[in-house]
C-alpha atoms as a PDB file:
ATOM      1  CA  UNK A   1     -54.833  -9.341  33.821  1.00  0.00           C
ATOM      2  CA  UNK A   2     -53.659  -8.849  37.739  1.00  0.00           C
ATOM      3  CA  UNK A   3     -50.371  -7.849  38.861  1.00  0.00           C
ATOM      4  CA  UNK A   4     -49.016 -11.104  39.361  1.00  0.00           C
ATOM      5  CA  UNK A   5     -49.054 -11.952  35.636  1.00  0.00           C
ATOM      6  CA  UNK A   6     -48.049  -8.756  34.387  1.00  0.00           C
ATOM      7  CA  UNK A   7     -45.267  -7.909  36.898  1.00  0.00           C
ATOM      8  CA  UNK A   8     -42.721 -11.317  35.397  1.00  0.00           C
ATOM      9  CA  UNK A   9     -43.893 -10.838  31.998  1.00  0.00           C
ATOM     10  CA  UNK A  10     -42.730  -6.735  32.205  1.00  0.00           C
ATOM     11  CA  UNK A  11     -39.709  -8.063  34.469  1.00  0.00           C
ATOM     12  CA  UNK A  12     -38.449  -9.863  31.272  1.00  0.00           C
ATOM     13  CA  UNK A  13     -39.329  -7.724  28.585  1.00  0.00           C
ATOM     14  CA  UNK A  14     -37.403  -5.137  30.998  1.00  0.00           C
ATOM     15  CA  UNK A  15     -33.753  -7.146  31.268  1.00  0.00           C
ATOM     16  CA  UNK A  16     -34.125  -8.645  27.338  1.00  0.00           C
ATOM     17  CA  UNK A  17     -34.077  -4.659  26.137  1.00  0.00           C
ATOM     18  CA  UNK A  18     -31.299  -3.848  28.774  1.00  0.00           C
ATOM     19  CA  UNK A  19     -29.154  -7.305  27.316  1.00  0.00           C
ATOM     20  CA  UNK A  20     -30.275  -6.309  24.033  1.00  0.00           C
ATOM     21  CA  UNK A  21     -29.155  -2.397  23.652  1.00  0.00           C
ATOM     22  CA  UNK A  22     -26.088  -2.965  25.750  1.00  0.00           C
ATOM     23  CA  UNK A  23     -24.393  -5.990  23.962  1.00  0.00           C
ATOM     24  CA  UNK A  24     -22.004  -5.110  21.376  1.00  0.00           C
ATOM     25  CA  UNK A  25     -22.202  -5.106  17.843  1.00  0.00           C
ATOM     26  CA  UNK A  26     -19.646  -6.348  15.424  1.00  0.00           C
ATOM     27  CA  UNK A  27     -21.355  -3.781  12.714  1.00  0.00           C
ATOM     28  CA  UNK A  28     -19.997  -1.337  14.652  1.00  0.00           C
ATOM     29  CA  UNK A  29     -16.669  -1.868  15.304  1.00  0.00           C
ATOM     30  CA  UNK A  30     -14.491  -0.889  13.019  1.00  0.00           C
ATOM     31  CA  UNK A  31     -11.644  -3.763  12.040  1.00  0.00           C
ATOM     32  CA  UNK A  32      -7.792  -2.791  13.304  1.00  0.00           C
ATOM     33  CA  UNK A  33      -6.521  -1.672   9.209  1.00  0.00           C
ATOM     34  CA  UNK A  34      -2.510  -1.738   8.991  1.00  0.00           C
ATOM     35  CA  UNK A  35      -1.199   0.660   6.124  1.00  0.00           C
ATOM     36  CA  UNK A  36      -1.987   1.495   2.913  1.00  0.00           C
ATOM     37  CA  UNK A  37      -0.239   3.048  -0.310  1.00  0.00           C
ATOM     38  CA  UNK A  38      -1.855   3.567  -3.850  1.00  0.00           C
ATOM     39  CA  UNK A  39      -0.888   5.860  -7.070  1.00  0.00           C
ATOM     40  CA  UNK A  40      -0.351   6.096 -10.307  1.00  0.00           C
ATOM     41  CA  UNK A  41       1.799   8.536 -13.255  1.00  0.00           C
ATOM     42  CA  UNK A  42       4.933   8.581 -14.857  1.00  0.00           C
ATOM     43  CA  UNK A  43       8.383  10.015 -14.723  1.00  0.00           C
ATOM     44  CA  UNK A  44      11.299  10.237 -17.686  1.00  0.00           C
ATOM     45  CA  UNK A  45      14.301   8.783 -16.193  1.00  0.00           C
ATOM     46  CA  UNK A  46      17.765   9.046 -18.257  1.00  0.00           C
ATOM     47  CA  UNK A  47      19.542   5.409 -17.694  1.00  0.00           C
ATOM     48  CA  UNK A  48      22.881   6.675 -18.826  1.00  0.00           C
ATOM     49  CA  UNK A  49      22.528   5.933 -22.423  1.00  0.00           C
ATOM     50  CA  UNK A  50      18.889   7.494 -22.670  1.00  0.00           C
ATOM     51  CA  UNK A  51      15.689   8.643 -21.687  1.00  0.00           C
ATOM     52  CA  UNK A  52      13.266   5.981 -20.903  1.00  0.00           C
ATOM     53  CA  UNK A  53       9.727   7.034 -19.934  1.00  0.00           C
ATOM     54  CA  UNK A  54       8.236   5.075 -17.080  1.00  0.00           C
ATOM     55  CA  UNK A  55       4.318   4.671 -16.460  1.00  0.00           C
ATOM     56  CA  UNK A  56       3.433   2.992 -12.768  1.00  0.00           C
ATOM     57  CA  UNK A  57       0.603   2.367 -10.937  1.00  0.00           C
ATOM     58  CA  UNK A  58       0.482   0.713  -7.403  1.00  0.00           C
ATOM     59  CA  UNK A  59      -2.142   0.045  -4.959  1.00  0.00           C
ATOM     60  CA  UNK A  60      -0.516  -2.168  -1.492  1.00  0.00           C
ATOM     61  CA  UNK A  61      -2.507  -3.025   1.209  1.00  0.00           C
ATOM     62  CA  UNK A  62      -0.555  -3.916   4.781  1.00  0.00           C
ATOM     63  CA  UNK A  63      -1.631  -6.156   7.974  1.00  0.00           C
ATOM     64  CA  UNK A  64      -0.788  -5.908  11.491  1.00  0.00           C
ATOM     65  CA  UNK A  65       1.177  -8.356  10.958  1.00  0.00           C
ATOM     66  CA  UNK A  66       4.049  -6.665   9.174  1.00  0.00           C
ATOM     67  CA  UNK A  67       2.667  -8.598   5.502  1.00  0.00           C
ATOM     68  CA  UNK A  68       1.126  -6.625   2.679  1.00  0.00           C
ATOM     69  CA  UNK A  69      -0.650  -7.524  -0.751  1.00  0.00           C
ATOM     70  CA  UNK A  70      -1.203  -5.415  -3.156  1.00  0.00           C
ATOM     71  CA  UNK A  71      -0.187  -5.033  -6.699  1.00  0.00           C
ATOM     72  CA  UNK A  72       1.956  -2.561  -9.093  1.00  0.00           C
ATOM     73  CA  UNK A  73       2.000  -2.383 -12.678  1.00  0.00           C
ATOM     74  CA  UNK A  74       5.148  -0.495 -14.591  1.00  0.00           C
ATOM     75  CA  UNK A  75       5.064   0.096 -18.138  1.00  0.00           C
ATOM     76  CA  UNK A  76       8.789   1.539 -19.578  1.00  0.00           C
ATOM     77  CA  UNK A  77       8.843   2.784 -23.148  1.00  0.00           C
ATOM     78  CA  UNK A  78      12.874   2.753 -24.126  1.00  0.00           C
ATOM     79  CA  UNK A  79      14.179   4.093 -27.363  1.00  0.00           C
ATOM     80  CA  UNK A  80      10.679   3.390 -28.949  1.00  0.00           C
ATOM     81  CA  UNK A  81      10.279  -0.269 -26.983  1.00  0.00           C
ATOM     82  CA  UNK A  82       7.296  -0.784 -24.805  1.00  0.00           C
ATOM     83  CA  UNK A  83       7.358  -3.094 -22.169  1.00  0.00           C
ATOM     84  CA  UNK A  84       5.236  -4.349 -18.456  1.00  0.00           C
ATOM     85  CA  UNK A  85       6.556  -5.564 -15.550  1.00  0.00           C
ATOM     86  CA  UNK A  86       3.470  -6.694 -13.409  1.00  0.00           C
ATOM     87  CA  UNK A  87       4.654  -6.925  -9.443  1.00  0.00           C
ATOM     88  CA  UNK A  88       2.682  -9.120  -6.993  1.00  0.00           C
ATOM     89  CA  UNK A  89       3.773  -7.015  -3.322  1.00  0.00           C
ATOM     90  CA  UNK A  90       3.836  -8.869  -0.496  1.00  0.00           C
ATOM     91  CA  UNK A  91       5.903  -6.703   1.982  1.00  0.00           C
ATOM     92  CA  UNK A  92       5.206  -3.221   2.984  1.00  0.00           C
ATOM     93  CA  UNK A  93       7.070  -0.620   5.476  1.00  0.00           C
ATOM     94  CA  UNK A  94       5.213   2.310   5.912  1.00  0.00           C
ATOM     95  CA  UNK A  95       6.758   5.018   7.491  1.00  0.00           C
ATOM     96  CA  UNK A  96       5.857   8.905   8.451  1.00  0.00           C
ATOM     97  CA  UNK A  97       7.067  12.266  10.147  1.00  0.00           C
ATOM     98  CA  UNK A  98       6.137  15.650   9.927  1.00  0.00           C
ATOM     99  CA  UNK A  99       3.535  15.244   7.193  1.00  0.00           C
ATOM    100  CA  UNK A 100       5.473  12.893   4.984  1.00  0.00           C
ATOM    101  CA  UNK A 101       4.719   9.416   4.523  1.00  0.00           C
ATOM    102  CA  UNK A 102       6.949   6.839   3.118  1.00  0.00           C
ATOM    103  CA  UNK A 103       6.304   3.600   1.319  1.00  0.00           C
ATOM    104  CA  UNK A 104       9.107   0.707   0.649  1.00  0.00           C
ATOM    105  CA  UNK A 105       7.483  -1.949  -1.088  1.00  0.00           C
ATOM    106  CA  UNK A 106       8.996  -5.561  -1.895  1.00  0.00           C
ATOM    107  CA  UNK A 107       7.591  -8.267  -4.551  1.00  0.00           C
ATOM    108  CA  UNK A 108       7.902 -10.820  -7.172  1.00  0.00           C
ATOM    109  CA  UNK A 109       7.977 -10.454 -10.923  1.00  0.00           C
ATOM    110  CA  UNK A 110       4.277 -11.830 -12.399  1.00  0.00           C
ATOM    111  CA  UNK A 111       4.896 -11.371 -15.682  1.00  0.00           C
ATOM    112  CA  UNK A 112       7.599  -9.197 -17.704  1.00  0.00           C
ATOM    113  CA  UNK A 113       8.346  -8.604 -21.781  1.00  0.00           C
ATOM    114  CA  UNK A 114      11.231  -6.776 -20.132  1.00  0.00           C
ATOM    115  CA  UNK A 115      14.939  -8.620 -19.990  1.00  0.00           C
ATOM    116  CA  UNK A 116      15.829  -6.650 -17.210  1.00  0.00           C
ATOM    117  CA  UNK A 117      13.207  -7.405 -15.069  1.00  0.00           C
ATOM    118  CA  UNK A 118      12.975 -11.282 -15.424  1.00  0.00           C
ATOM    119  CA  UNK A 119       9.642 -13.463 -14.384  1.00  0.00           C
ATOM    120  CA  UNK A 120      10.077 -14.547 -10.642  1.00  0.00           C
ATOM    121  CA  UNK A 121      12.571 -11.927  -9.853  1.00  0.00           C
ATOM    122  CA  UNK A 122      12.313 -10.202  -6.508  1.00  0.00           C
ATOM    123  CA  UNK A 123      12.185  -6.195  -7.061  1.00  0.00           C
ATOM    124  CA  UNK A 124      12.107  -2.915  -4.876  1.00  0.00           C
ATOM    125  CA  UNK A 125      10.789   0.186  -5.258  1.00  0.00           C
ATOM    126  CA  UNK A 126       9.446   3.127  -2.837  1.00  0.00           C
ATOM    127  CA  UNK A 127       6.945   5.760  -2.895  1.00  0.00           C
ATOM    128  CA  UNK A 128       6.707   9.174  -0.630  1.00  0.00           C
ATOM    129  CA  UNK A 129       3.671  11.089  -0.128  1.00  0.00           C
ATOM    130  CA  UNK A 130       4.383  14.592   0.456  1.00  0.00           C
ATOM    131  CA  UNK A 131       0.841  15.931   0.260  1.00  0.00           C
ATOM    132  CA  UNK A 132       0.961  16.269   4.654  1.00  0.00           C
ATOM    133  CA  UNK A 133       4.586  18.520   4.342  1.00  0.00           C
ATOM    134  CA  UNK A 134       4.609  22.541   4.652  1.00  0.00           C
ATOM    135  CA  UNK A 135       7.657  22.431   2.634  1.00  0.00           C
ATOM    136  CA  UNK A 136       7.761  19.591   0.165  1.00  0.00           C
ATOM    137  CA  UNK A 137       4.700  19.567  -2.177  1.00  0.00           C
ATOM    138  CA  UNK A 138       5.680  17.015  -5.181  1.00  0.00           C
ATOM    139  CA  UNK A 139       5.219  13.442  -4.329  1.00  0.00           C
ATOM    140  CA  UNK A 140       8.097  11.252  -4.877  1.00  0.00           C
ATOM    141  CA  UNK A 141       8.166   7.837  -6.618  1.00  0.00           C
ATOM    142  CA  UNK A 142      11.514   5.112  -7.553  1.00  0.00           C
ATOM    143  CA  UNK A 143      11.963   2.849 -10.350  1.00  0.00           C
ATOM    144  CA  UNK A 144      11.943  -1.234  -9.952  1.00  0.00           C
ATOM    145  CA  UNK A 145      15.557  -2.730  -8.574  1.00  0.00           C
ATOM    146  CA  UNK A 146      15.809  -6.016  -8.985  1.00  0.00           C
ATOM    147  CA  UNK A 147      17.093  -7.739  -5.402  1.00  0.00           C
ATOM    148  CA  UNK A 148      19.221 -10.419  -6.034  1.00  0.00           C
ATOM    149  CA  UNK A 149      21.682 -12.938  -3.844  1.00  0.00           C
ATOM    150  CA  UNK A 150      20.046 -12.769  -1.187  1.00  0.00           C
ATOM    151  CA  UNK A 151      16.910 -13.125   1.084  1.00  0.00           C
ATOM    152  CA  UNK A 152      15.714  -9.832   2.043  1.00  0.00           C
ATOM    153  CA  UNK A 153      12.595  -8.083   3.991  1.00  0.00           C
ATOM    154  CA  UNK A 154      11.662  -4.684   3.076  1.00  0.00           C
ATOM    155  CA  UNK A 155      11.677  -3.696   6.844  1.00  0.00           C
ATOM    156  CA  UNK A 156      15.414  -4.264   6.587  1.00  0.00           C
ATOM    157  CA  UNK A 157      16.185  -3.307   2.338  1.00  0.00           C
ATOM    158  CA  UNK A 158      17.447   0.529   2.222  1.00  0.00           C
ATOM    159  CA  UNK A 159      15.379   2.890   0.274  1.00  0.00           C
ATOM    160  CA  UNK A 160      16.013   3.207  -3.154  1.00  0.00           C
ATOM    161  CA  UNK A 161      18.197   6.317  -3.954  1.00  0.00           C
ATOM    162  CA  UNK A 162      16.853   6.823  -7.484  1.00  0.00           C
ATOM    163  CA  UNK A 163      13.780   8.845  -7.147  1.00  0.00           C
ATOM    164  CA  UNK A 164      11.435  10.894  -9.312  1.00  0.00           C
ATOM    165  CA  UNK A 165       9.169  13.854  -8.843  1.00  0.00           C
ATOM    166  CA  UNK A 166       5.547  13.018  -9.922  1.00  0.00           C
ATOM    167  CA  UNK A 167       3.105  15.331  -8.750  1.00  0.00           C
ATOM    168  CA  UNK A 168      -0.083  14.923  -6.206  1.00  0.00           C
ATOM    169  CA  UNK A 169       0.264  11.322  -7.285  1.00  0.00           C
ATOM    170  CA  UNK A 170       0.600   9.069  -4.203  1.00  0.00           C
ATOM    171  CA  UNK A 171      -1.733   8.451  -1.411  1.00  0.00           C
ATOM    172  CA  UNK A 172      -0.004   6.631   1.645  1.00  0.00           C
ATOM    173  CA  UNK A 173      -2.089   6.029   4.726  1.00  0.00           C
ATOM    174  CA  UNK A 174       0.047   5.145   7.778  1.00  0.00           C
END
């Protein structure tokens, strides 16, 4: 071979490594997350009459785009009466300062053996993660409110005031 053949041929295989190791790679790049929240445990809450023992789980998932799916699960045993409320979550507000992070969460009613909770109703609850704070160390988890009369976003719904310690239960990821 004489340099004239050689000299394109190593000219190309030259600028195809350079295009090659320089382009970016989609493997790589890691995709823009928005929040997330996830926990499970129980709390006894007294309703005014009695105790009722509540069993949750949750596990939300948020967008950059303010939306959210995810799904909870509550399971309330009241004066020896077990019932489920199953929550599809579609809205999410995370929030978090000074090593607390807080979850309101918004959904419909899936499915429900629970008259208080009806099929299709809209619900609330909320869900702090303490595990970041120097001073608070139990997490902090709400009951289900049911929303009713009106159209709400849970970037706008207050937090719910009823809340229960439940341990190193939550994980919220801003």
């Amino acid at each position: 071979m004489n340099l004239r053949s050689t000299f394109p041929l190593l000219l190309i295989l030259i600028v195809a490594t350079l295009f090659v190791t320089t382009q970016t790679s989609s493997a790589i790049v890691a995709p823009d997350h928005g929040p997330s929240a996830f926990g499970q445990g129980s709390f006894d809450f007294f309703n005014g009459v009695r105790t009722e023992h509540w069993g949750f789980s949750f596990e939300a998932t948020g967008n950059k785009n303010d939306r959210a799916r995810g799904r909870a699960v509550f399971n309330i045993l009241d004066n020896l009466t077990q019932t489920e409320v199953v929550v599809k979550i579609d809205c999410m507000n995370v929030s978090s300062f000074s090593g607390i992070s807080n979850a309101r969460m918004l959904g419909t009613v899936l499915h429900s053996d629970d008259p208080g909770f009806p099929k299709g109703a809209q619900v609330v609850f909320a869900a702090e993660d303490n595990s970041g704070s120097p001073i608070f160390r139990q997490d902090i988890m709400t009951p289900i409110f049911v929303v009713e009369g009106f159209d709400v976003d849970c970037h706008d719904i207050a937090q719910p005031l009823t809340m229960f310690q439940v341990g190193d239960a939550i994980t919220i990821v801003p």
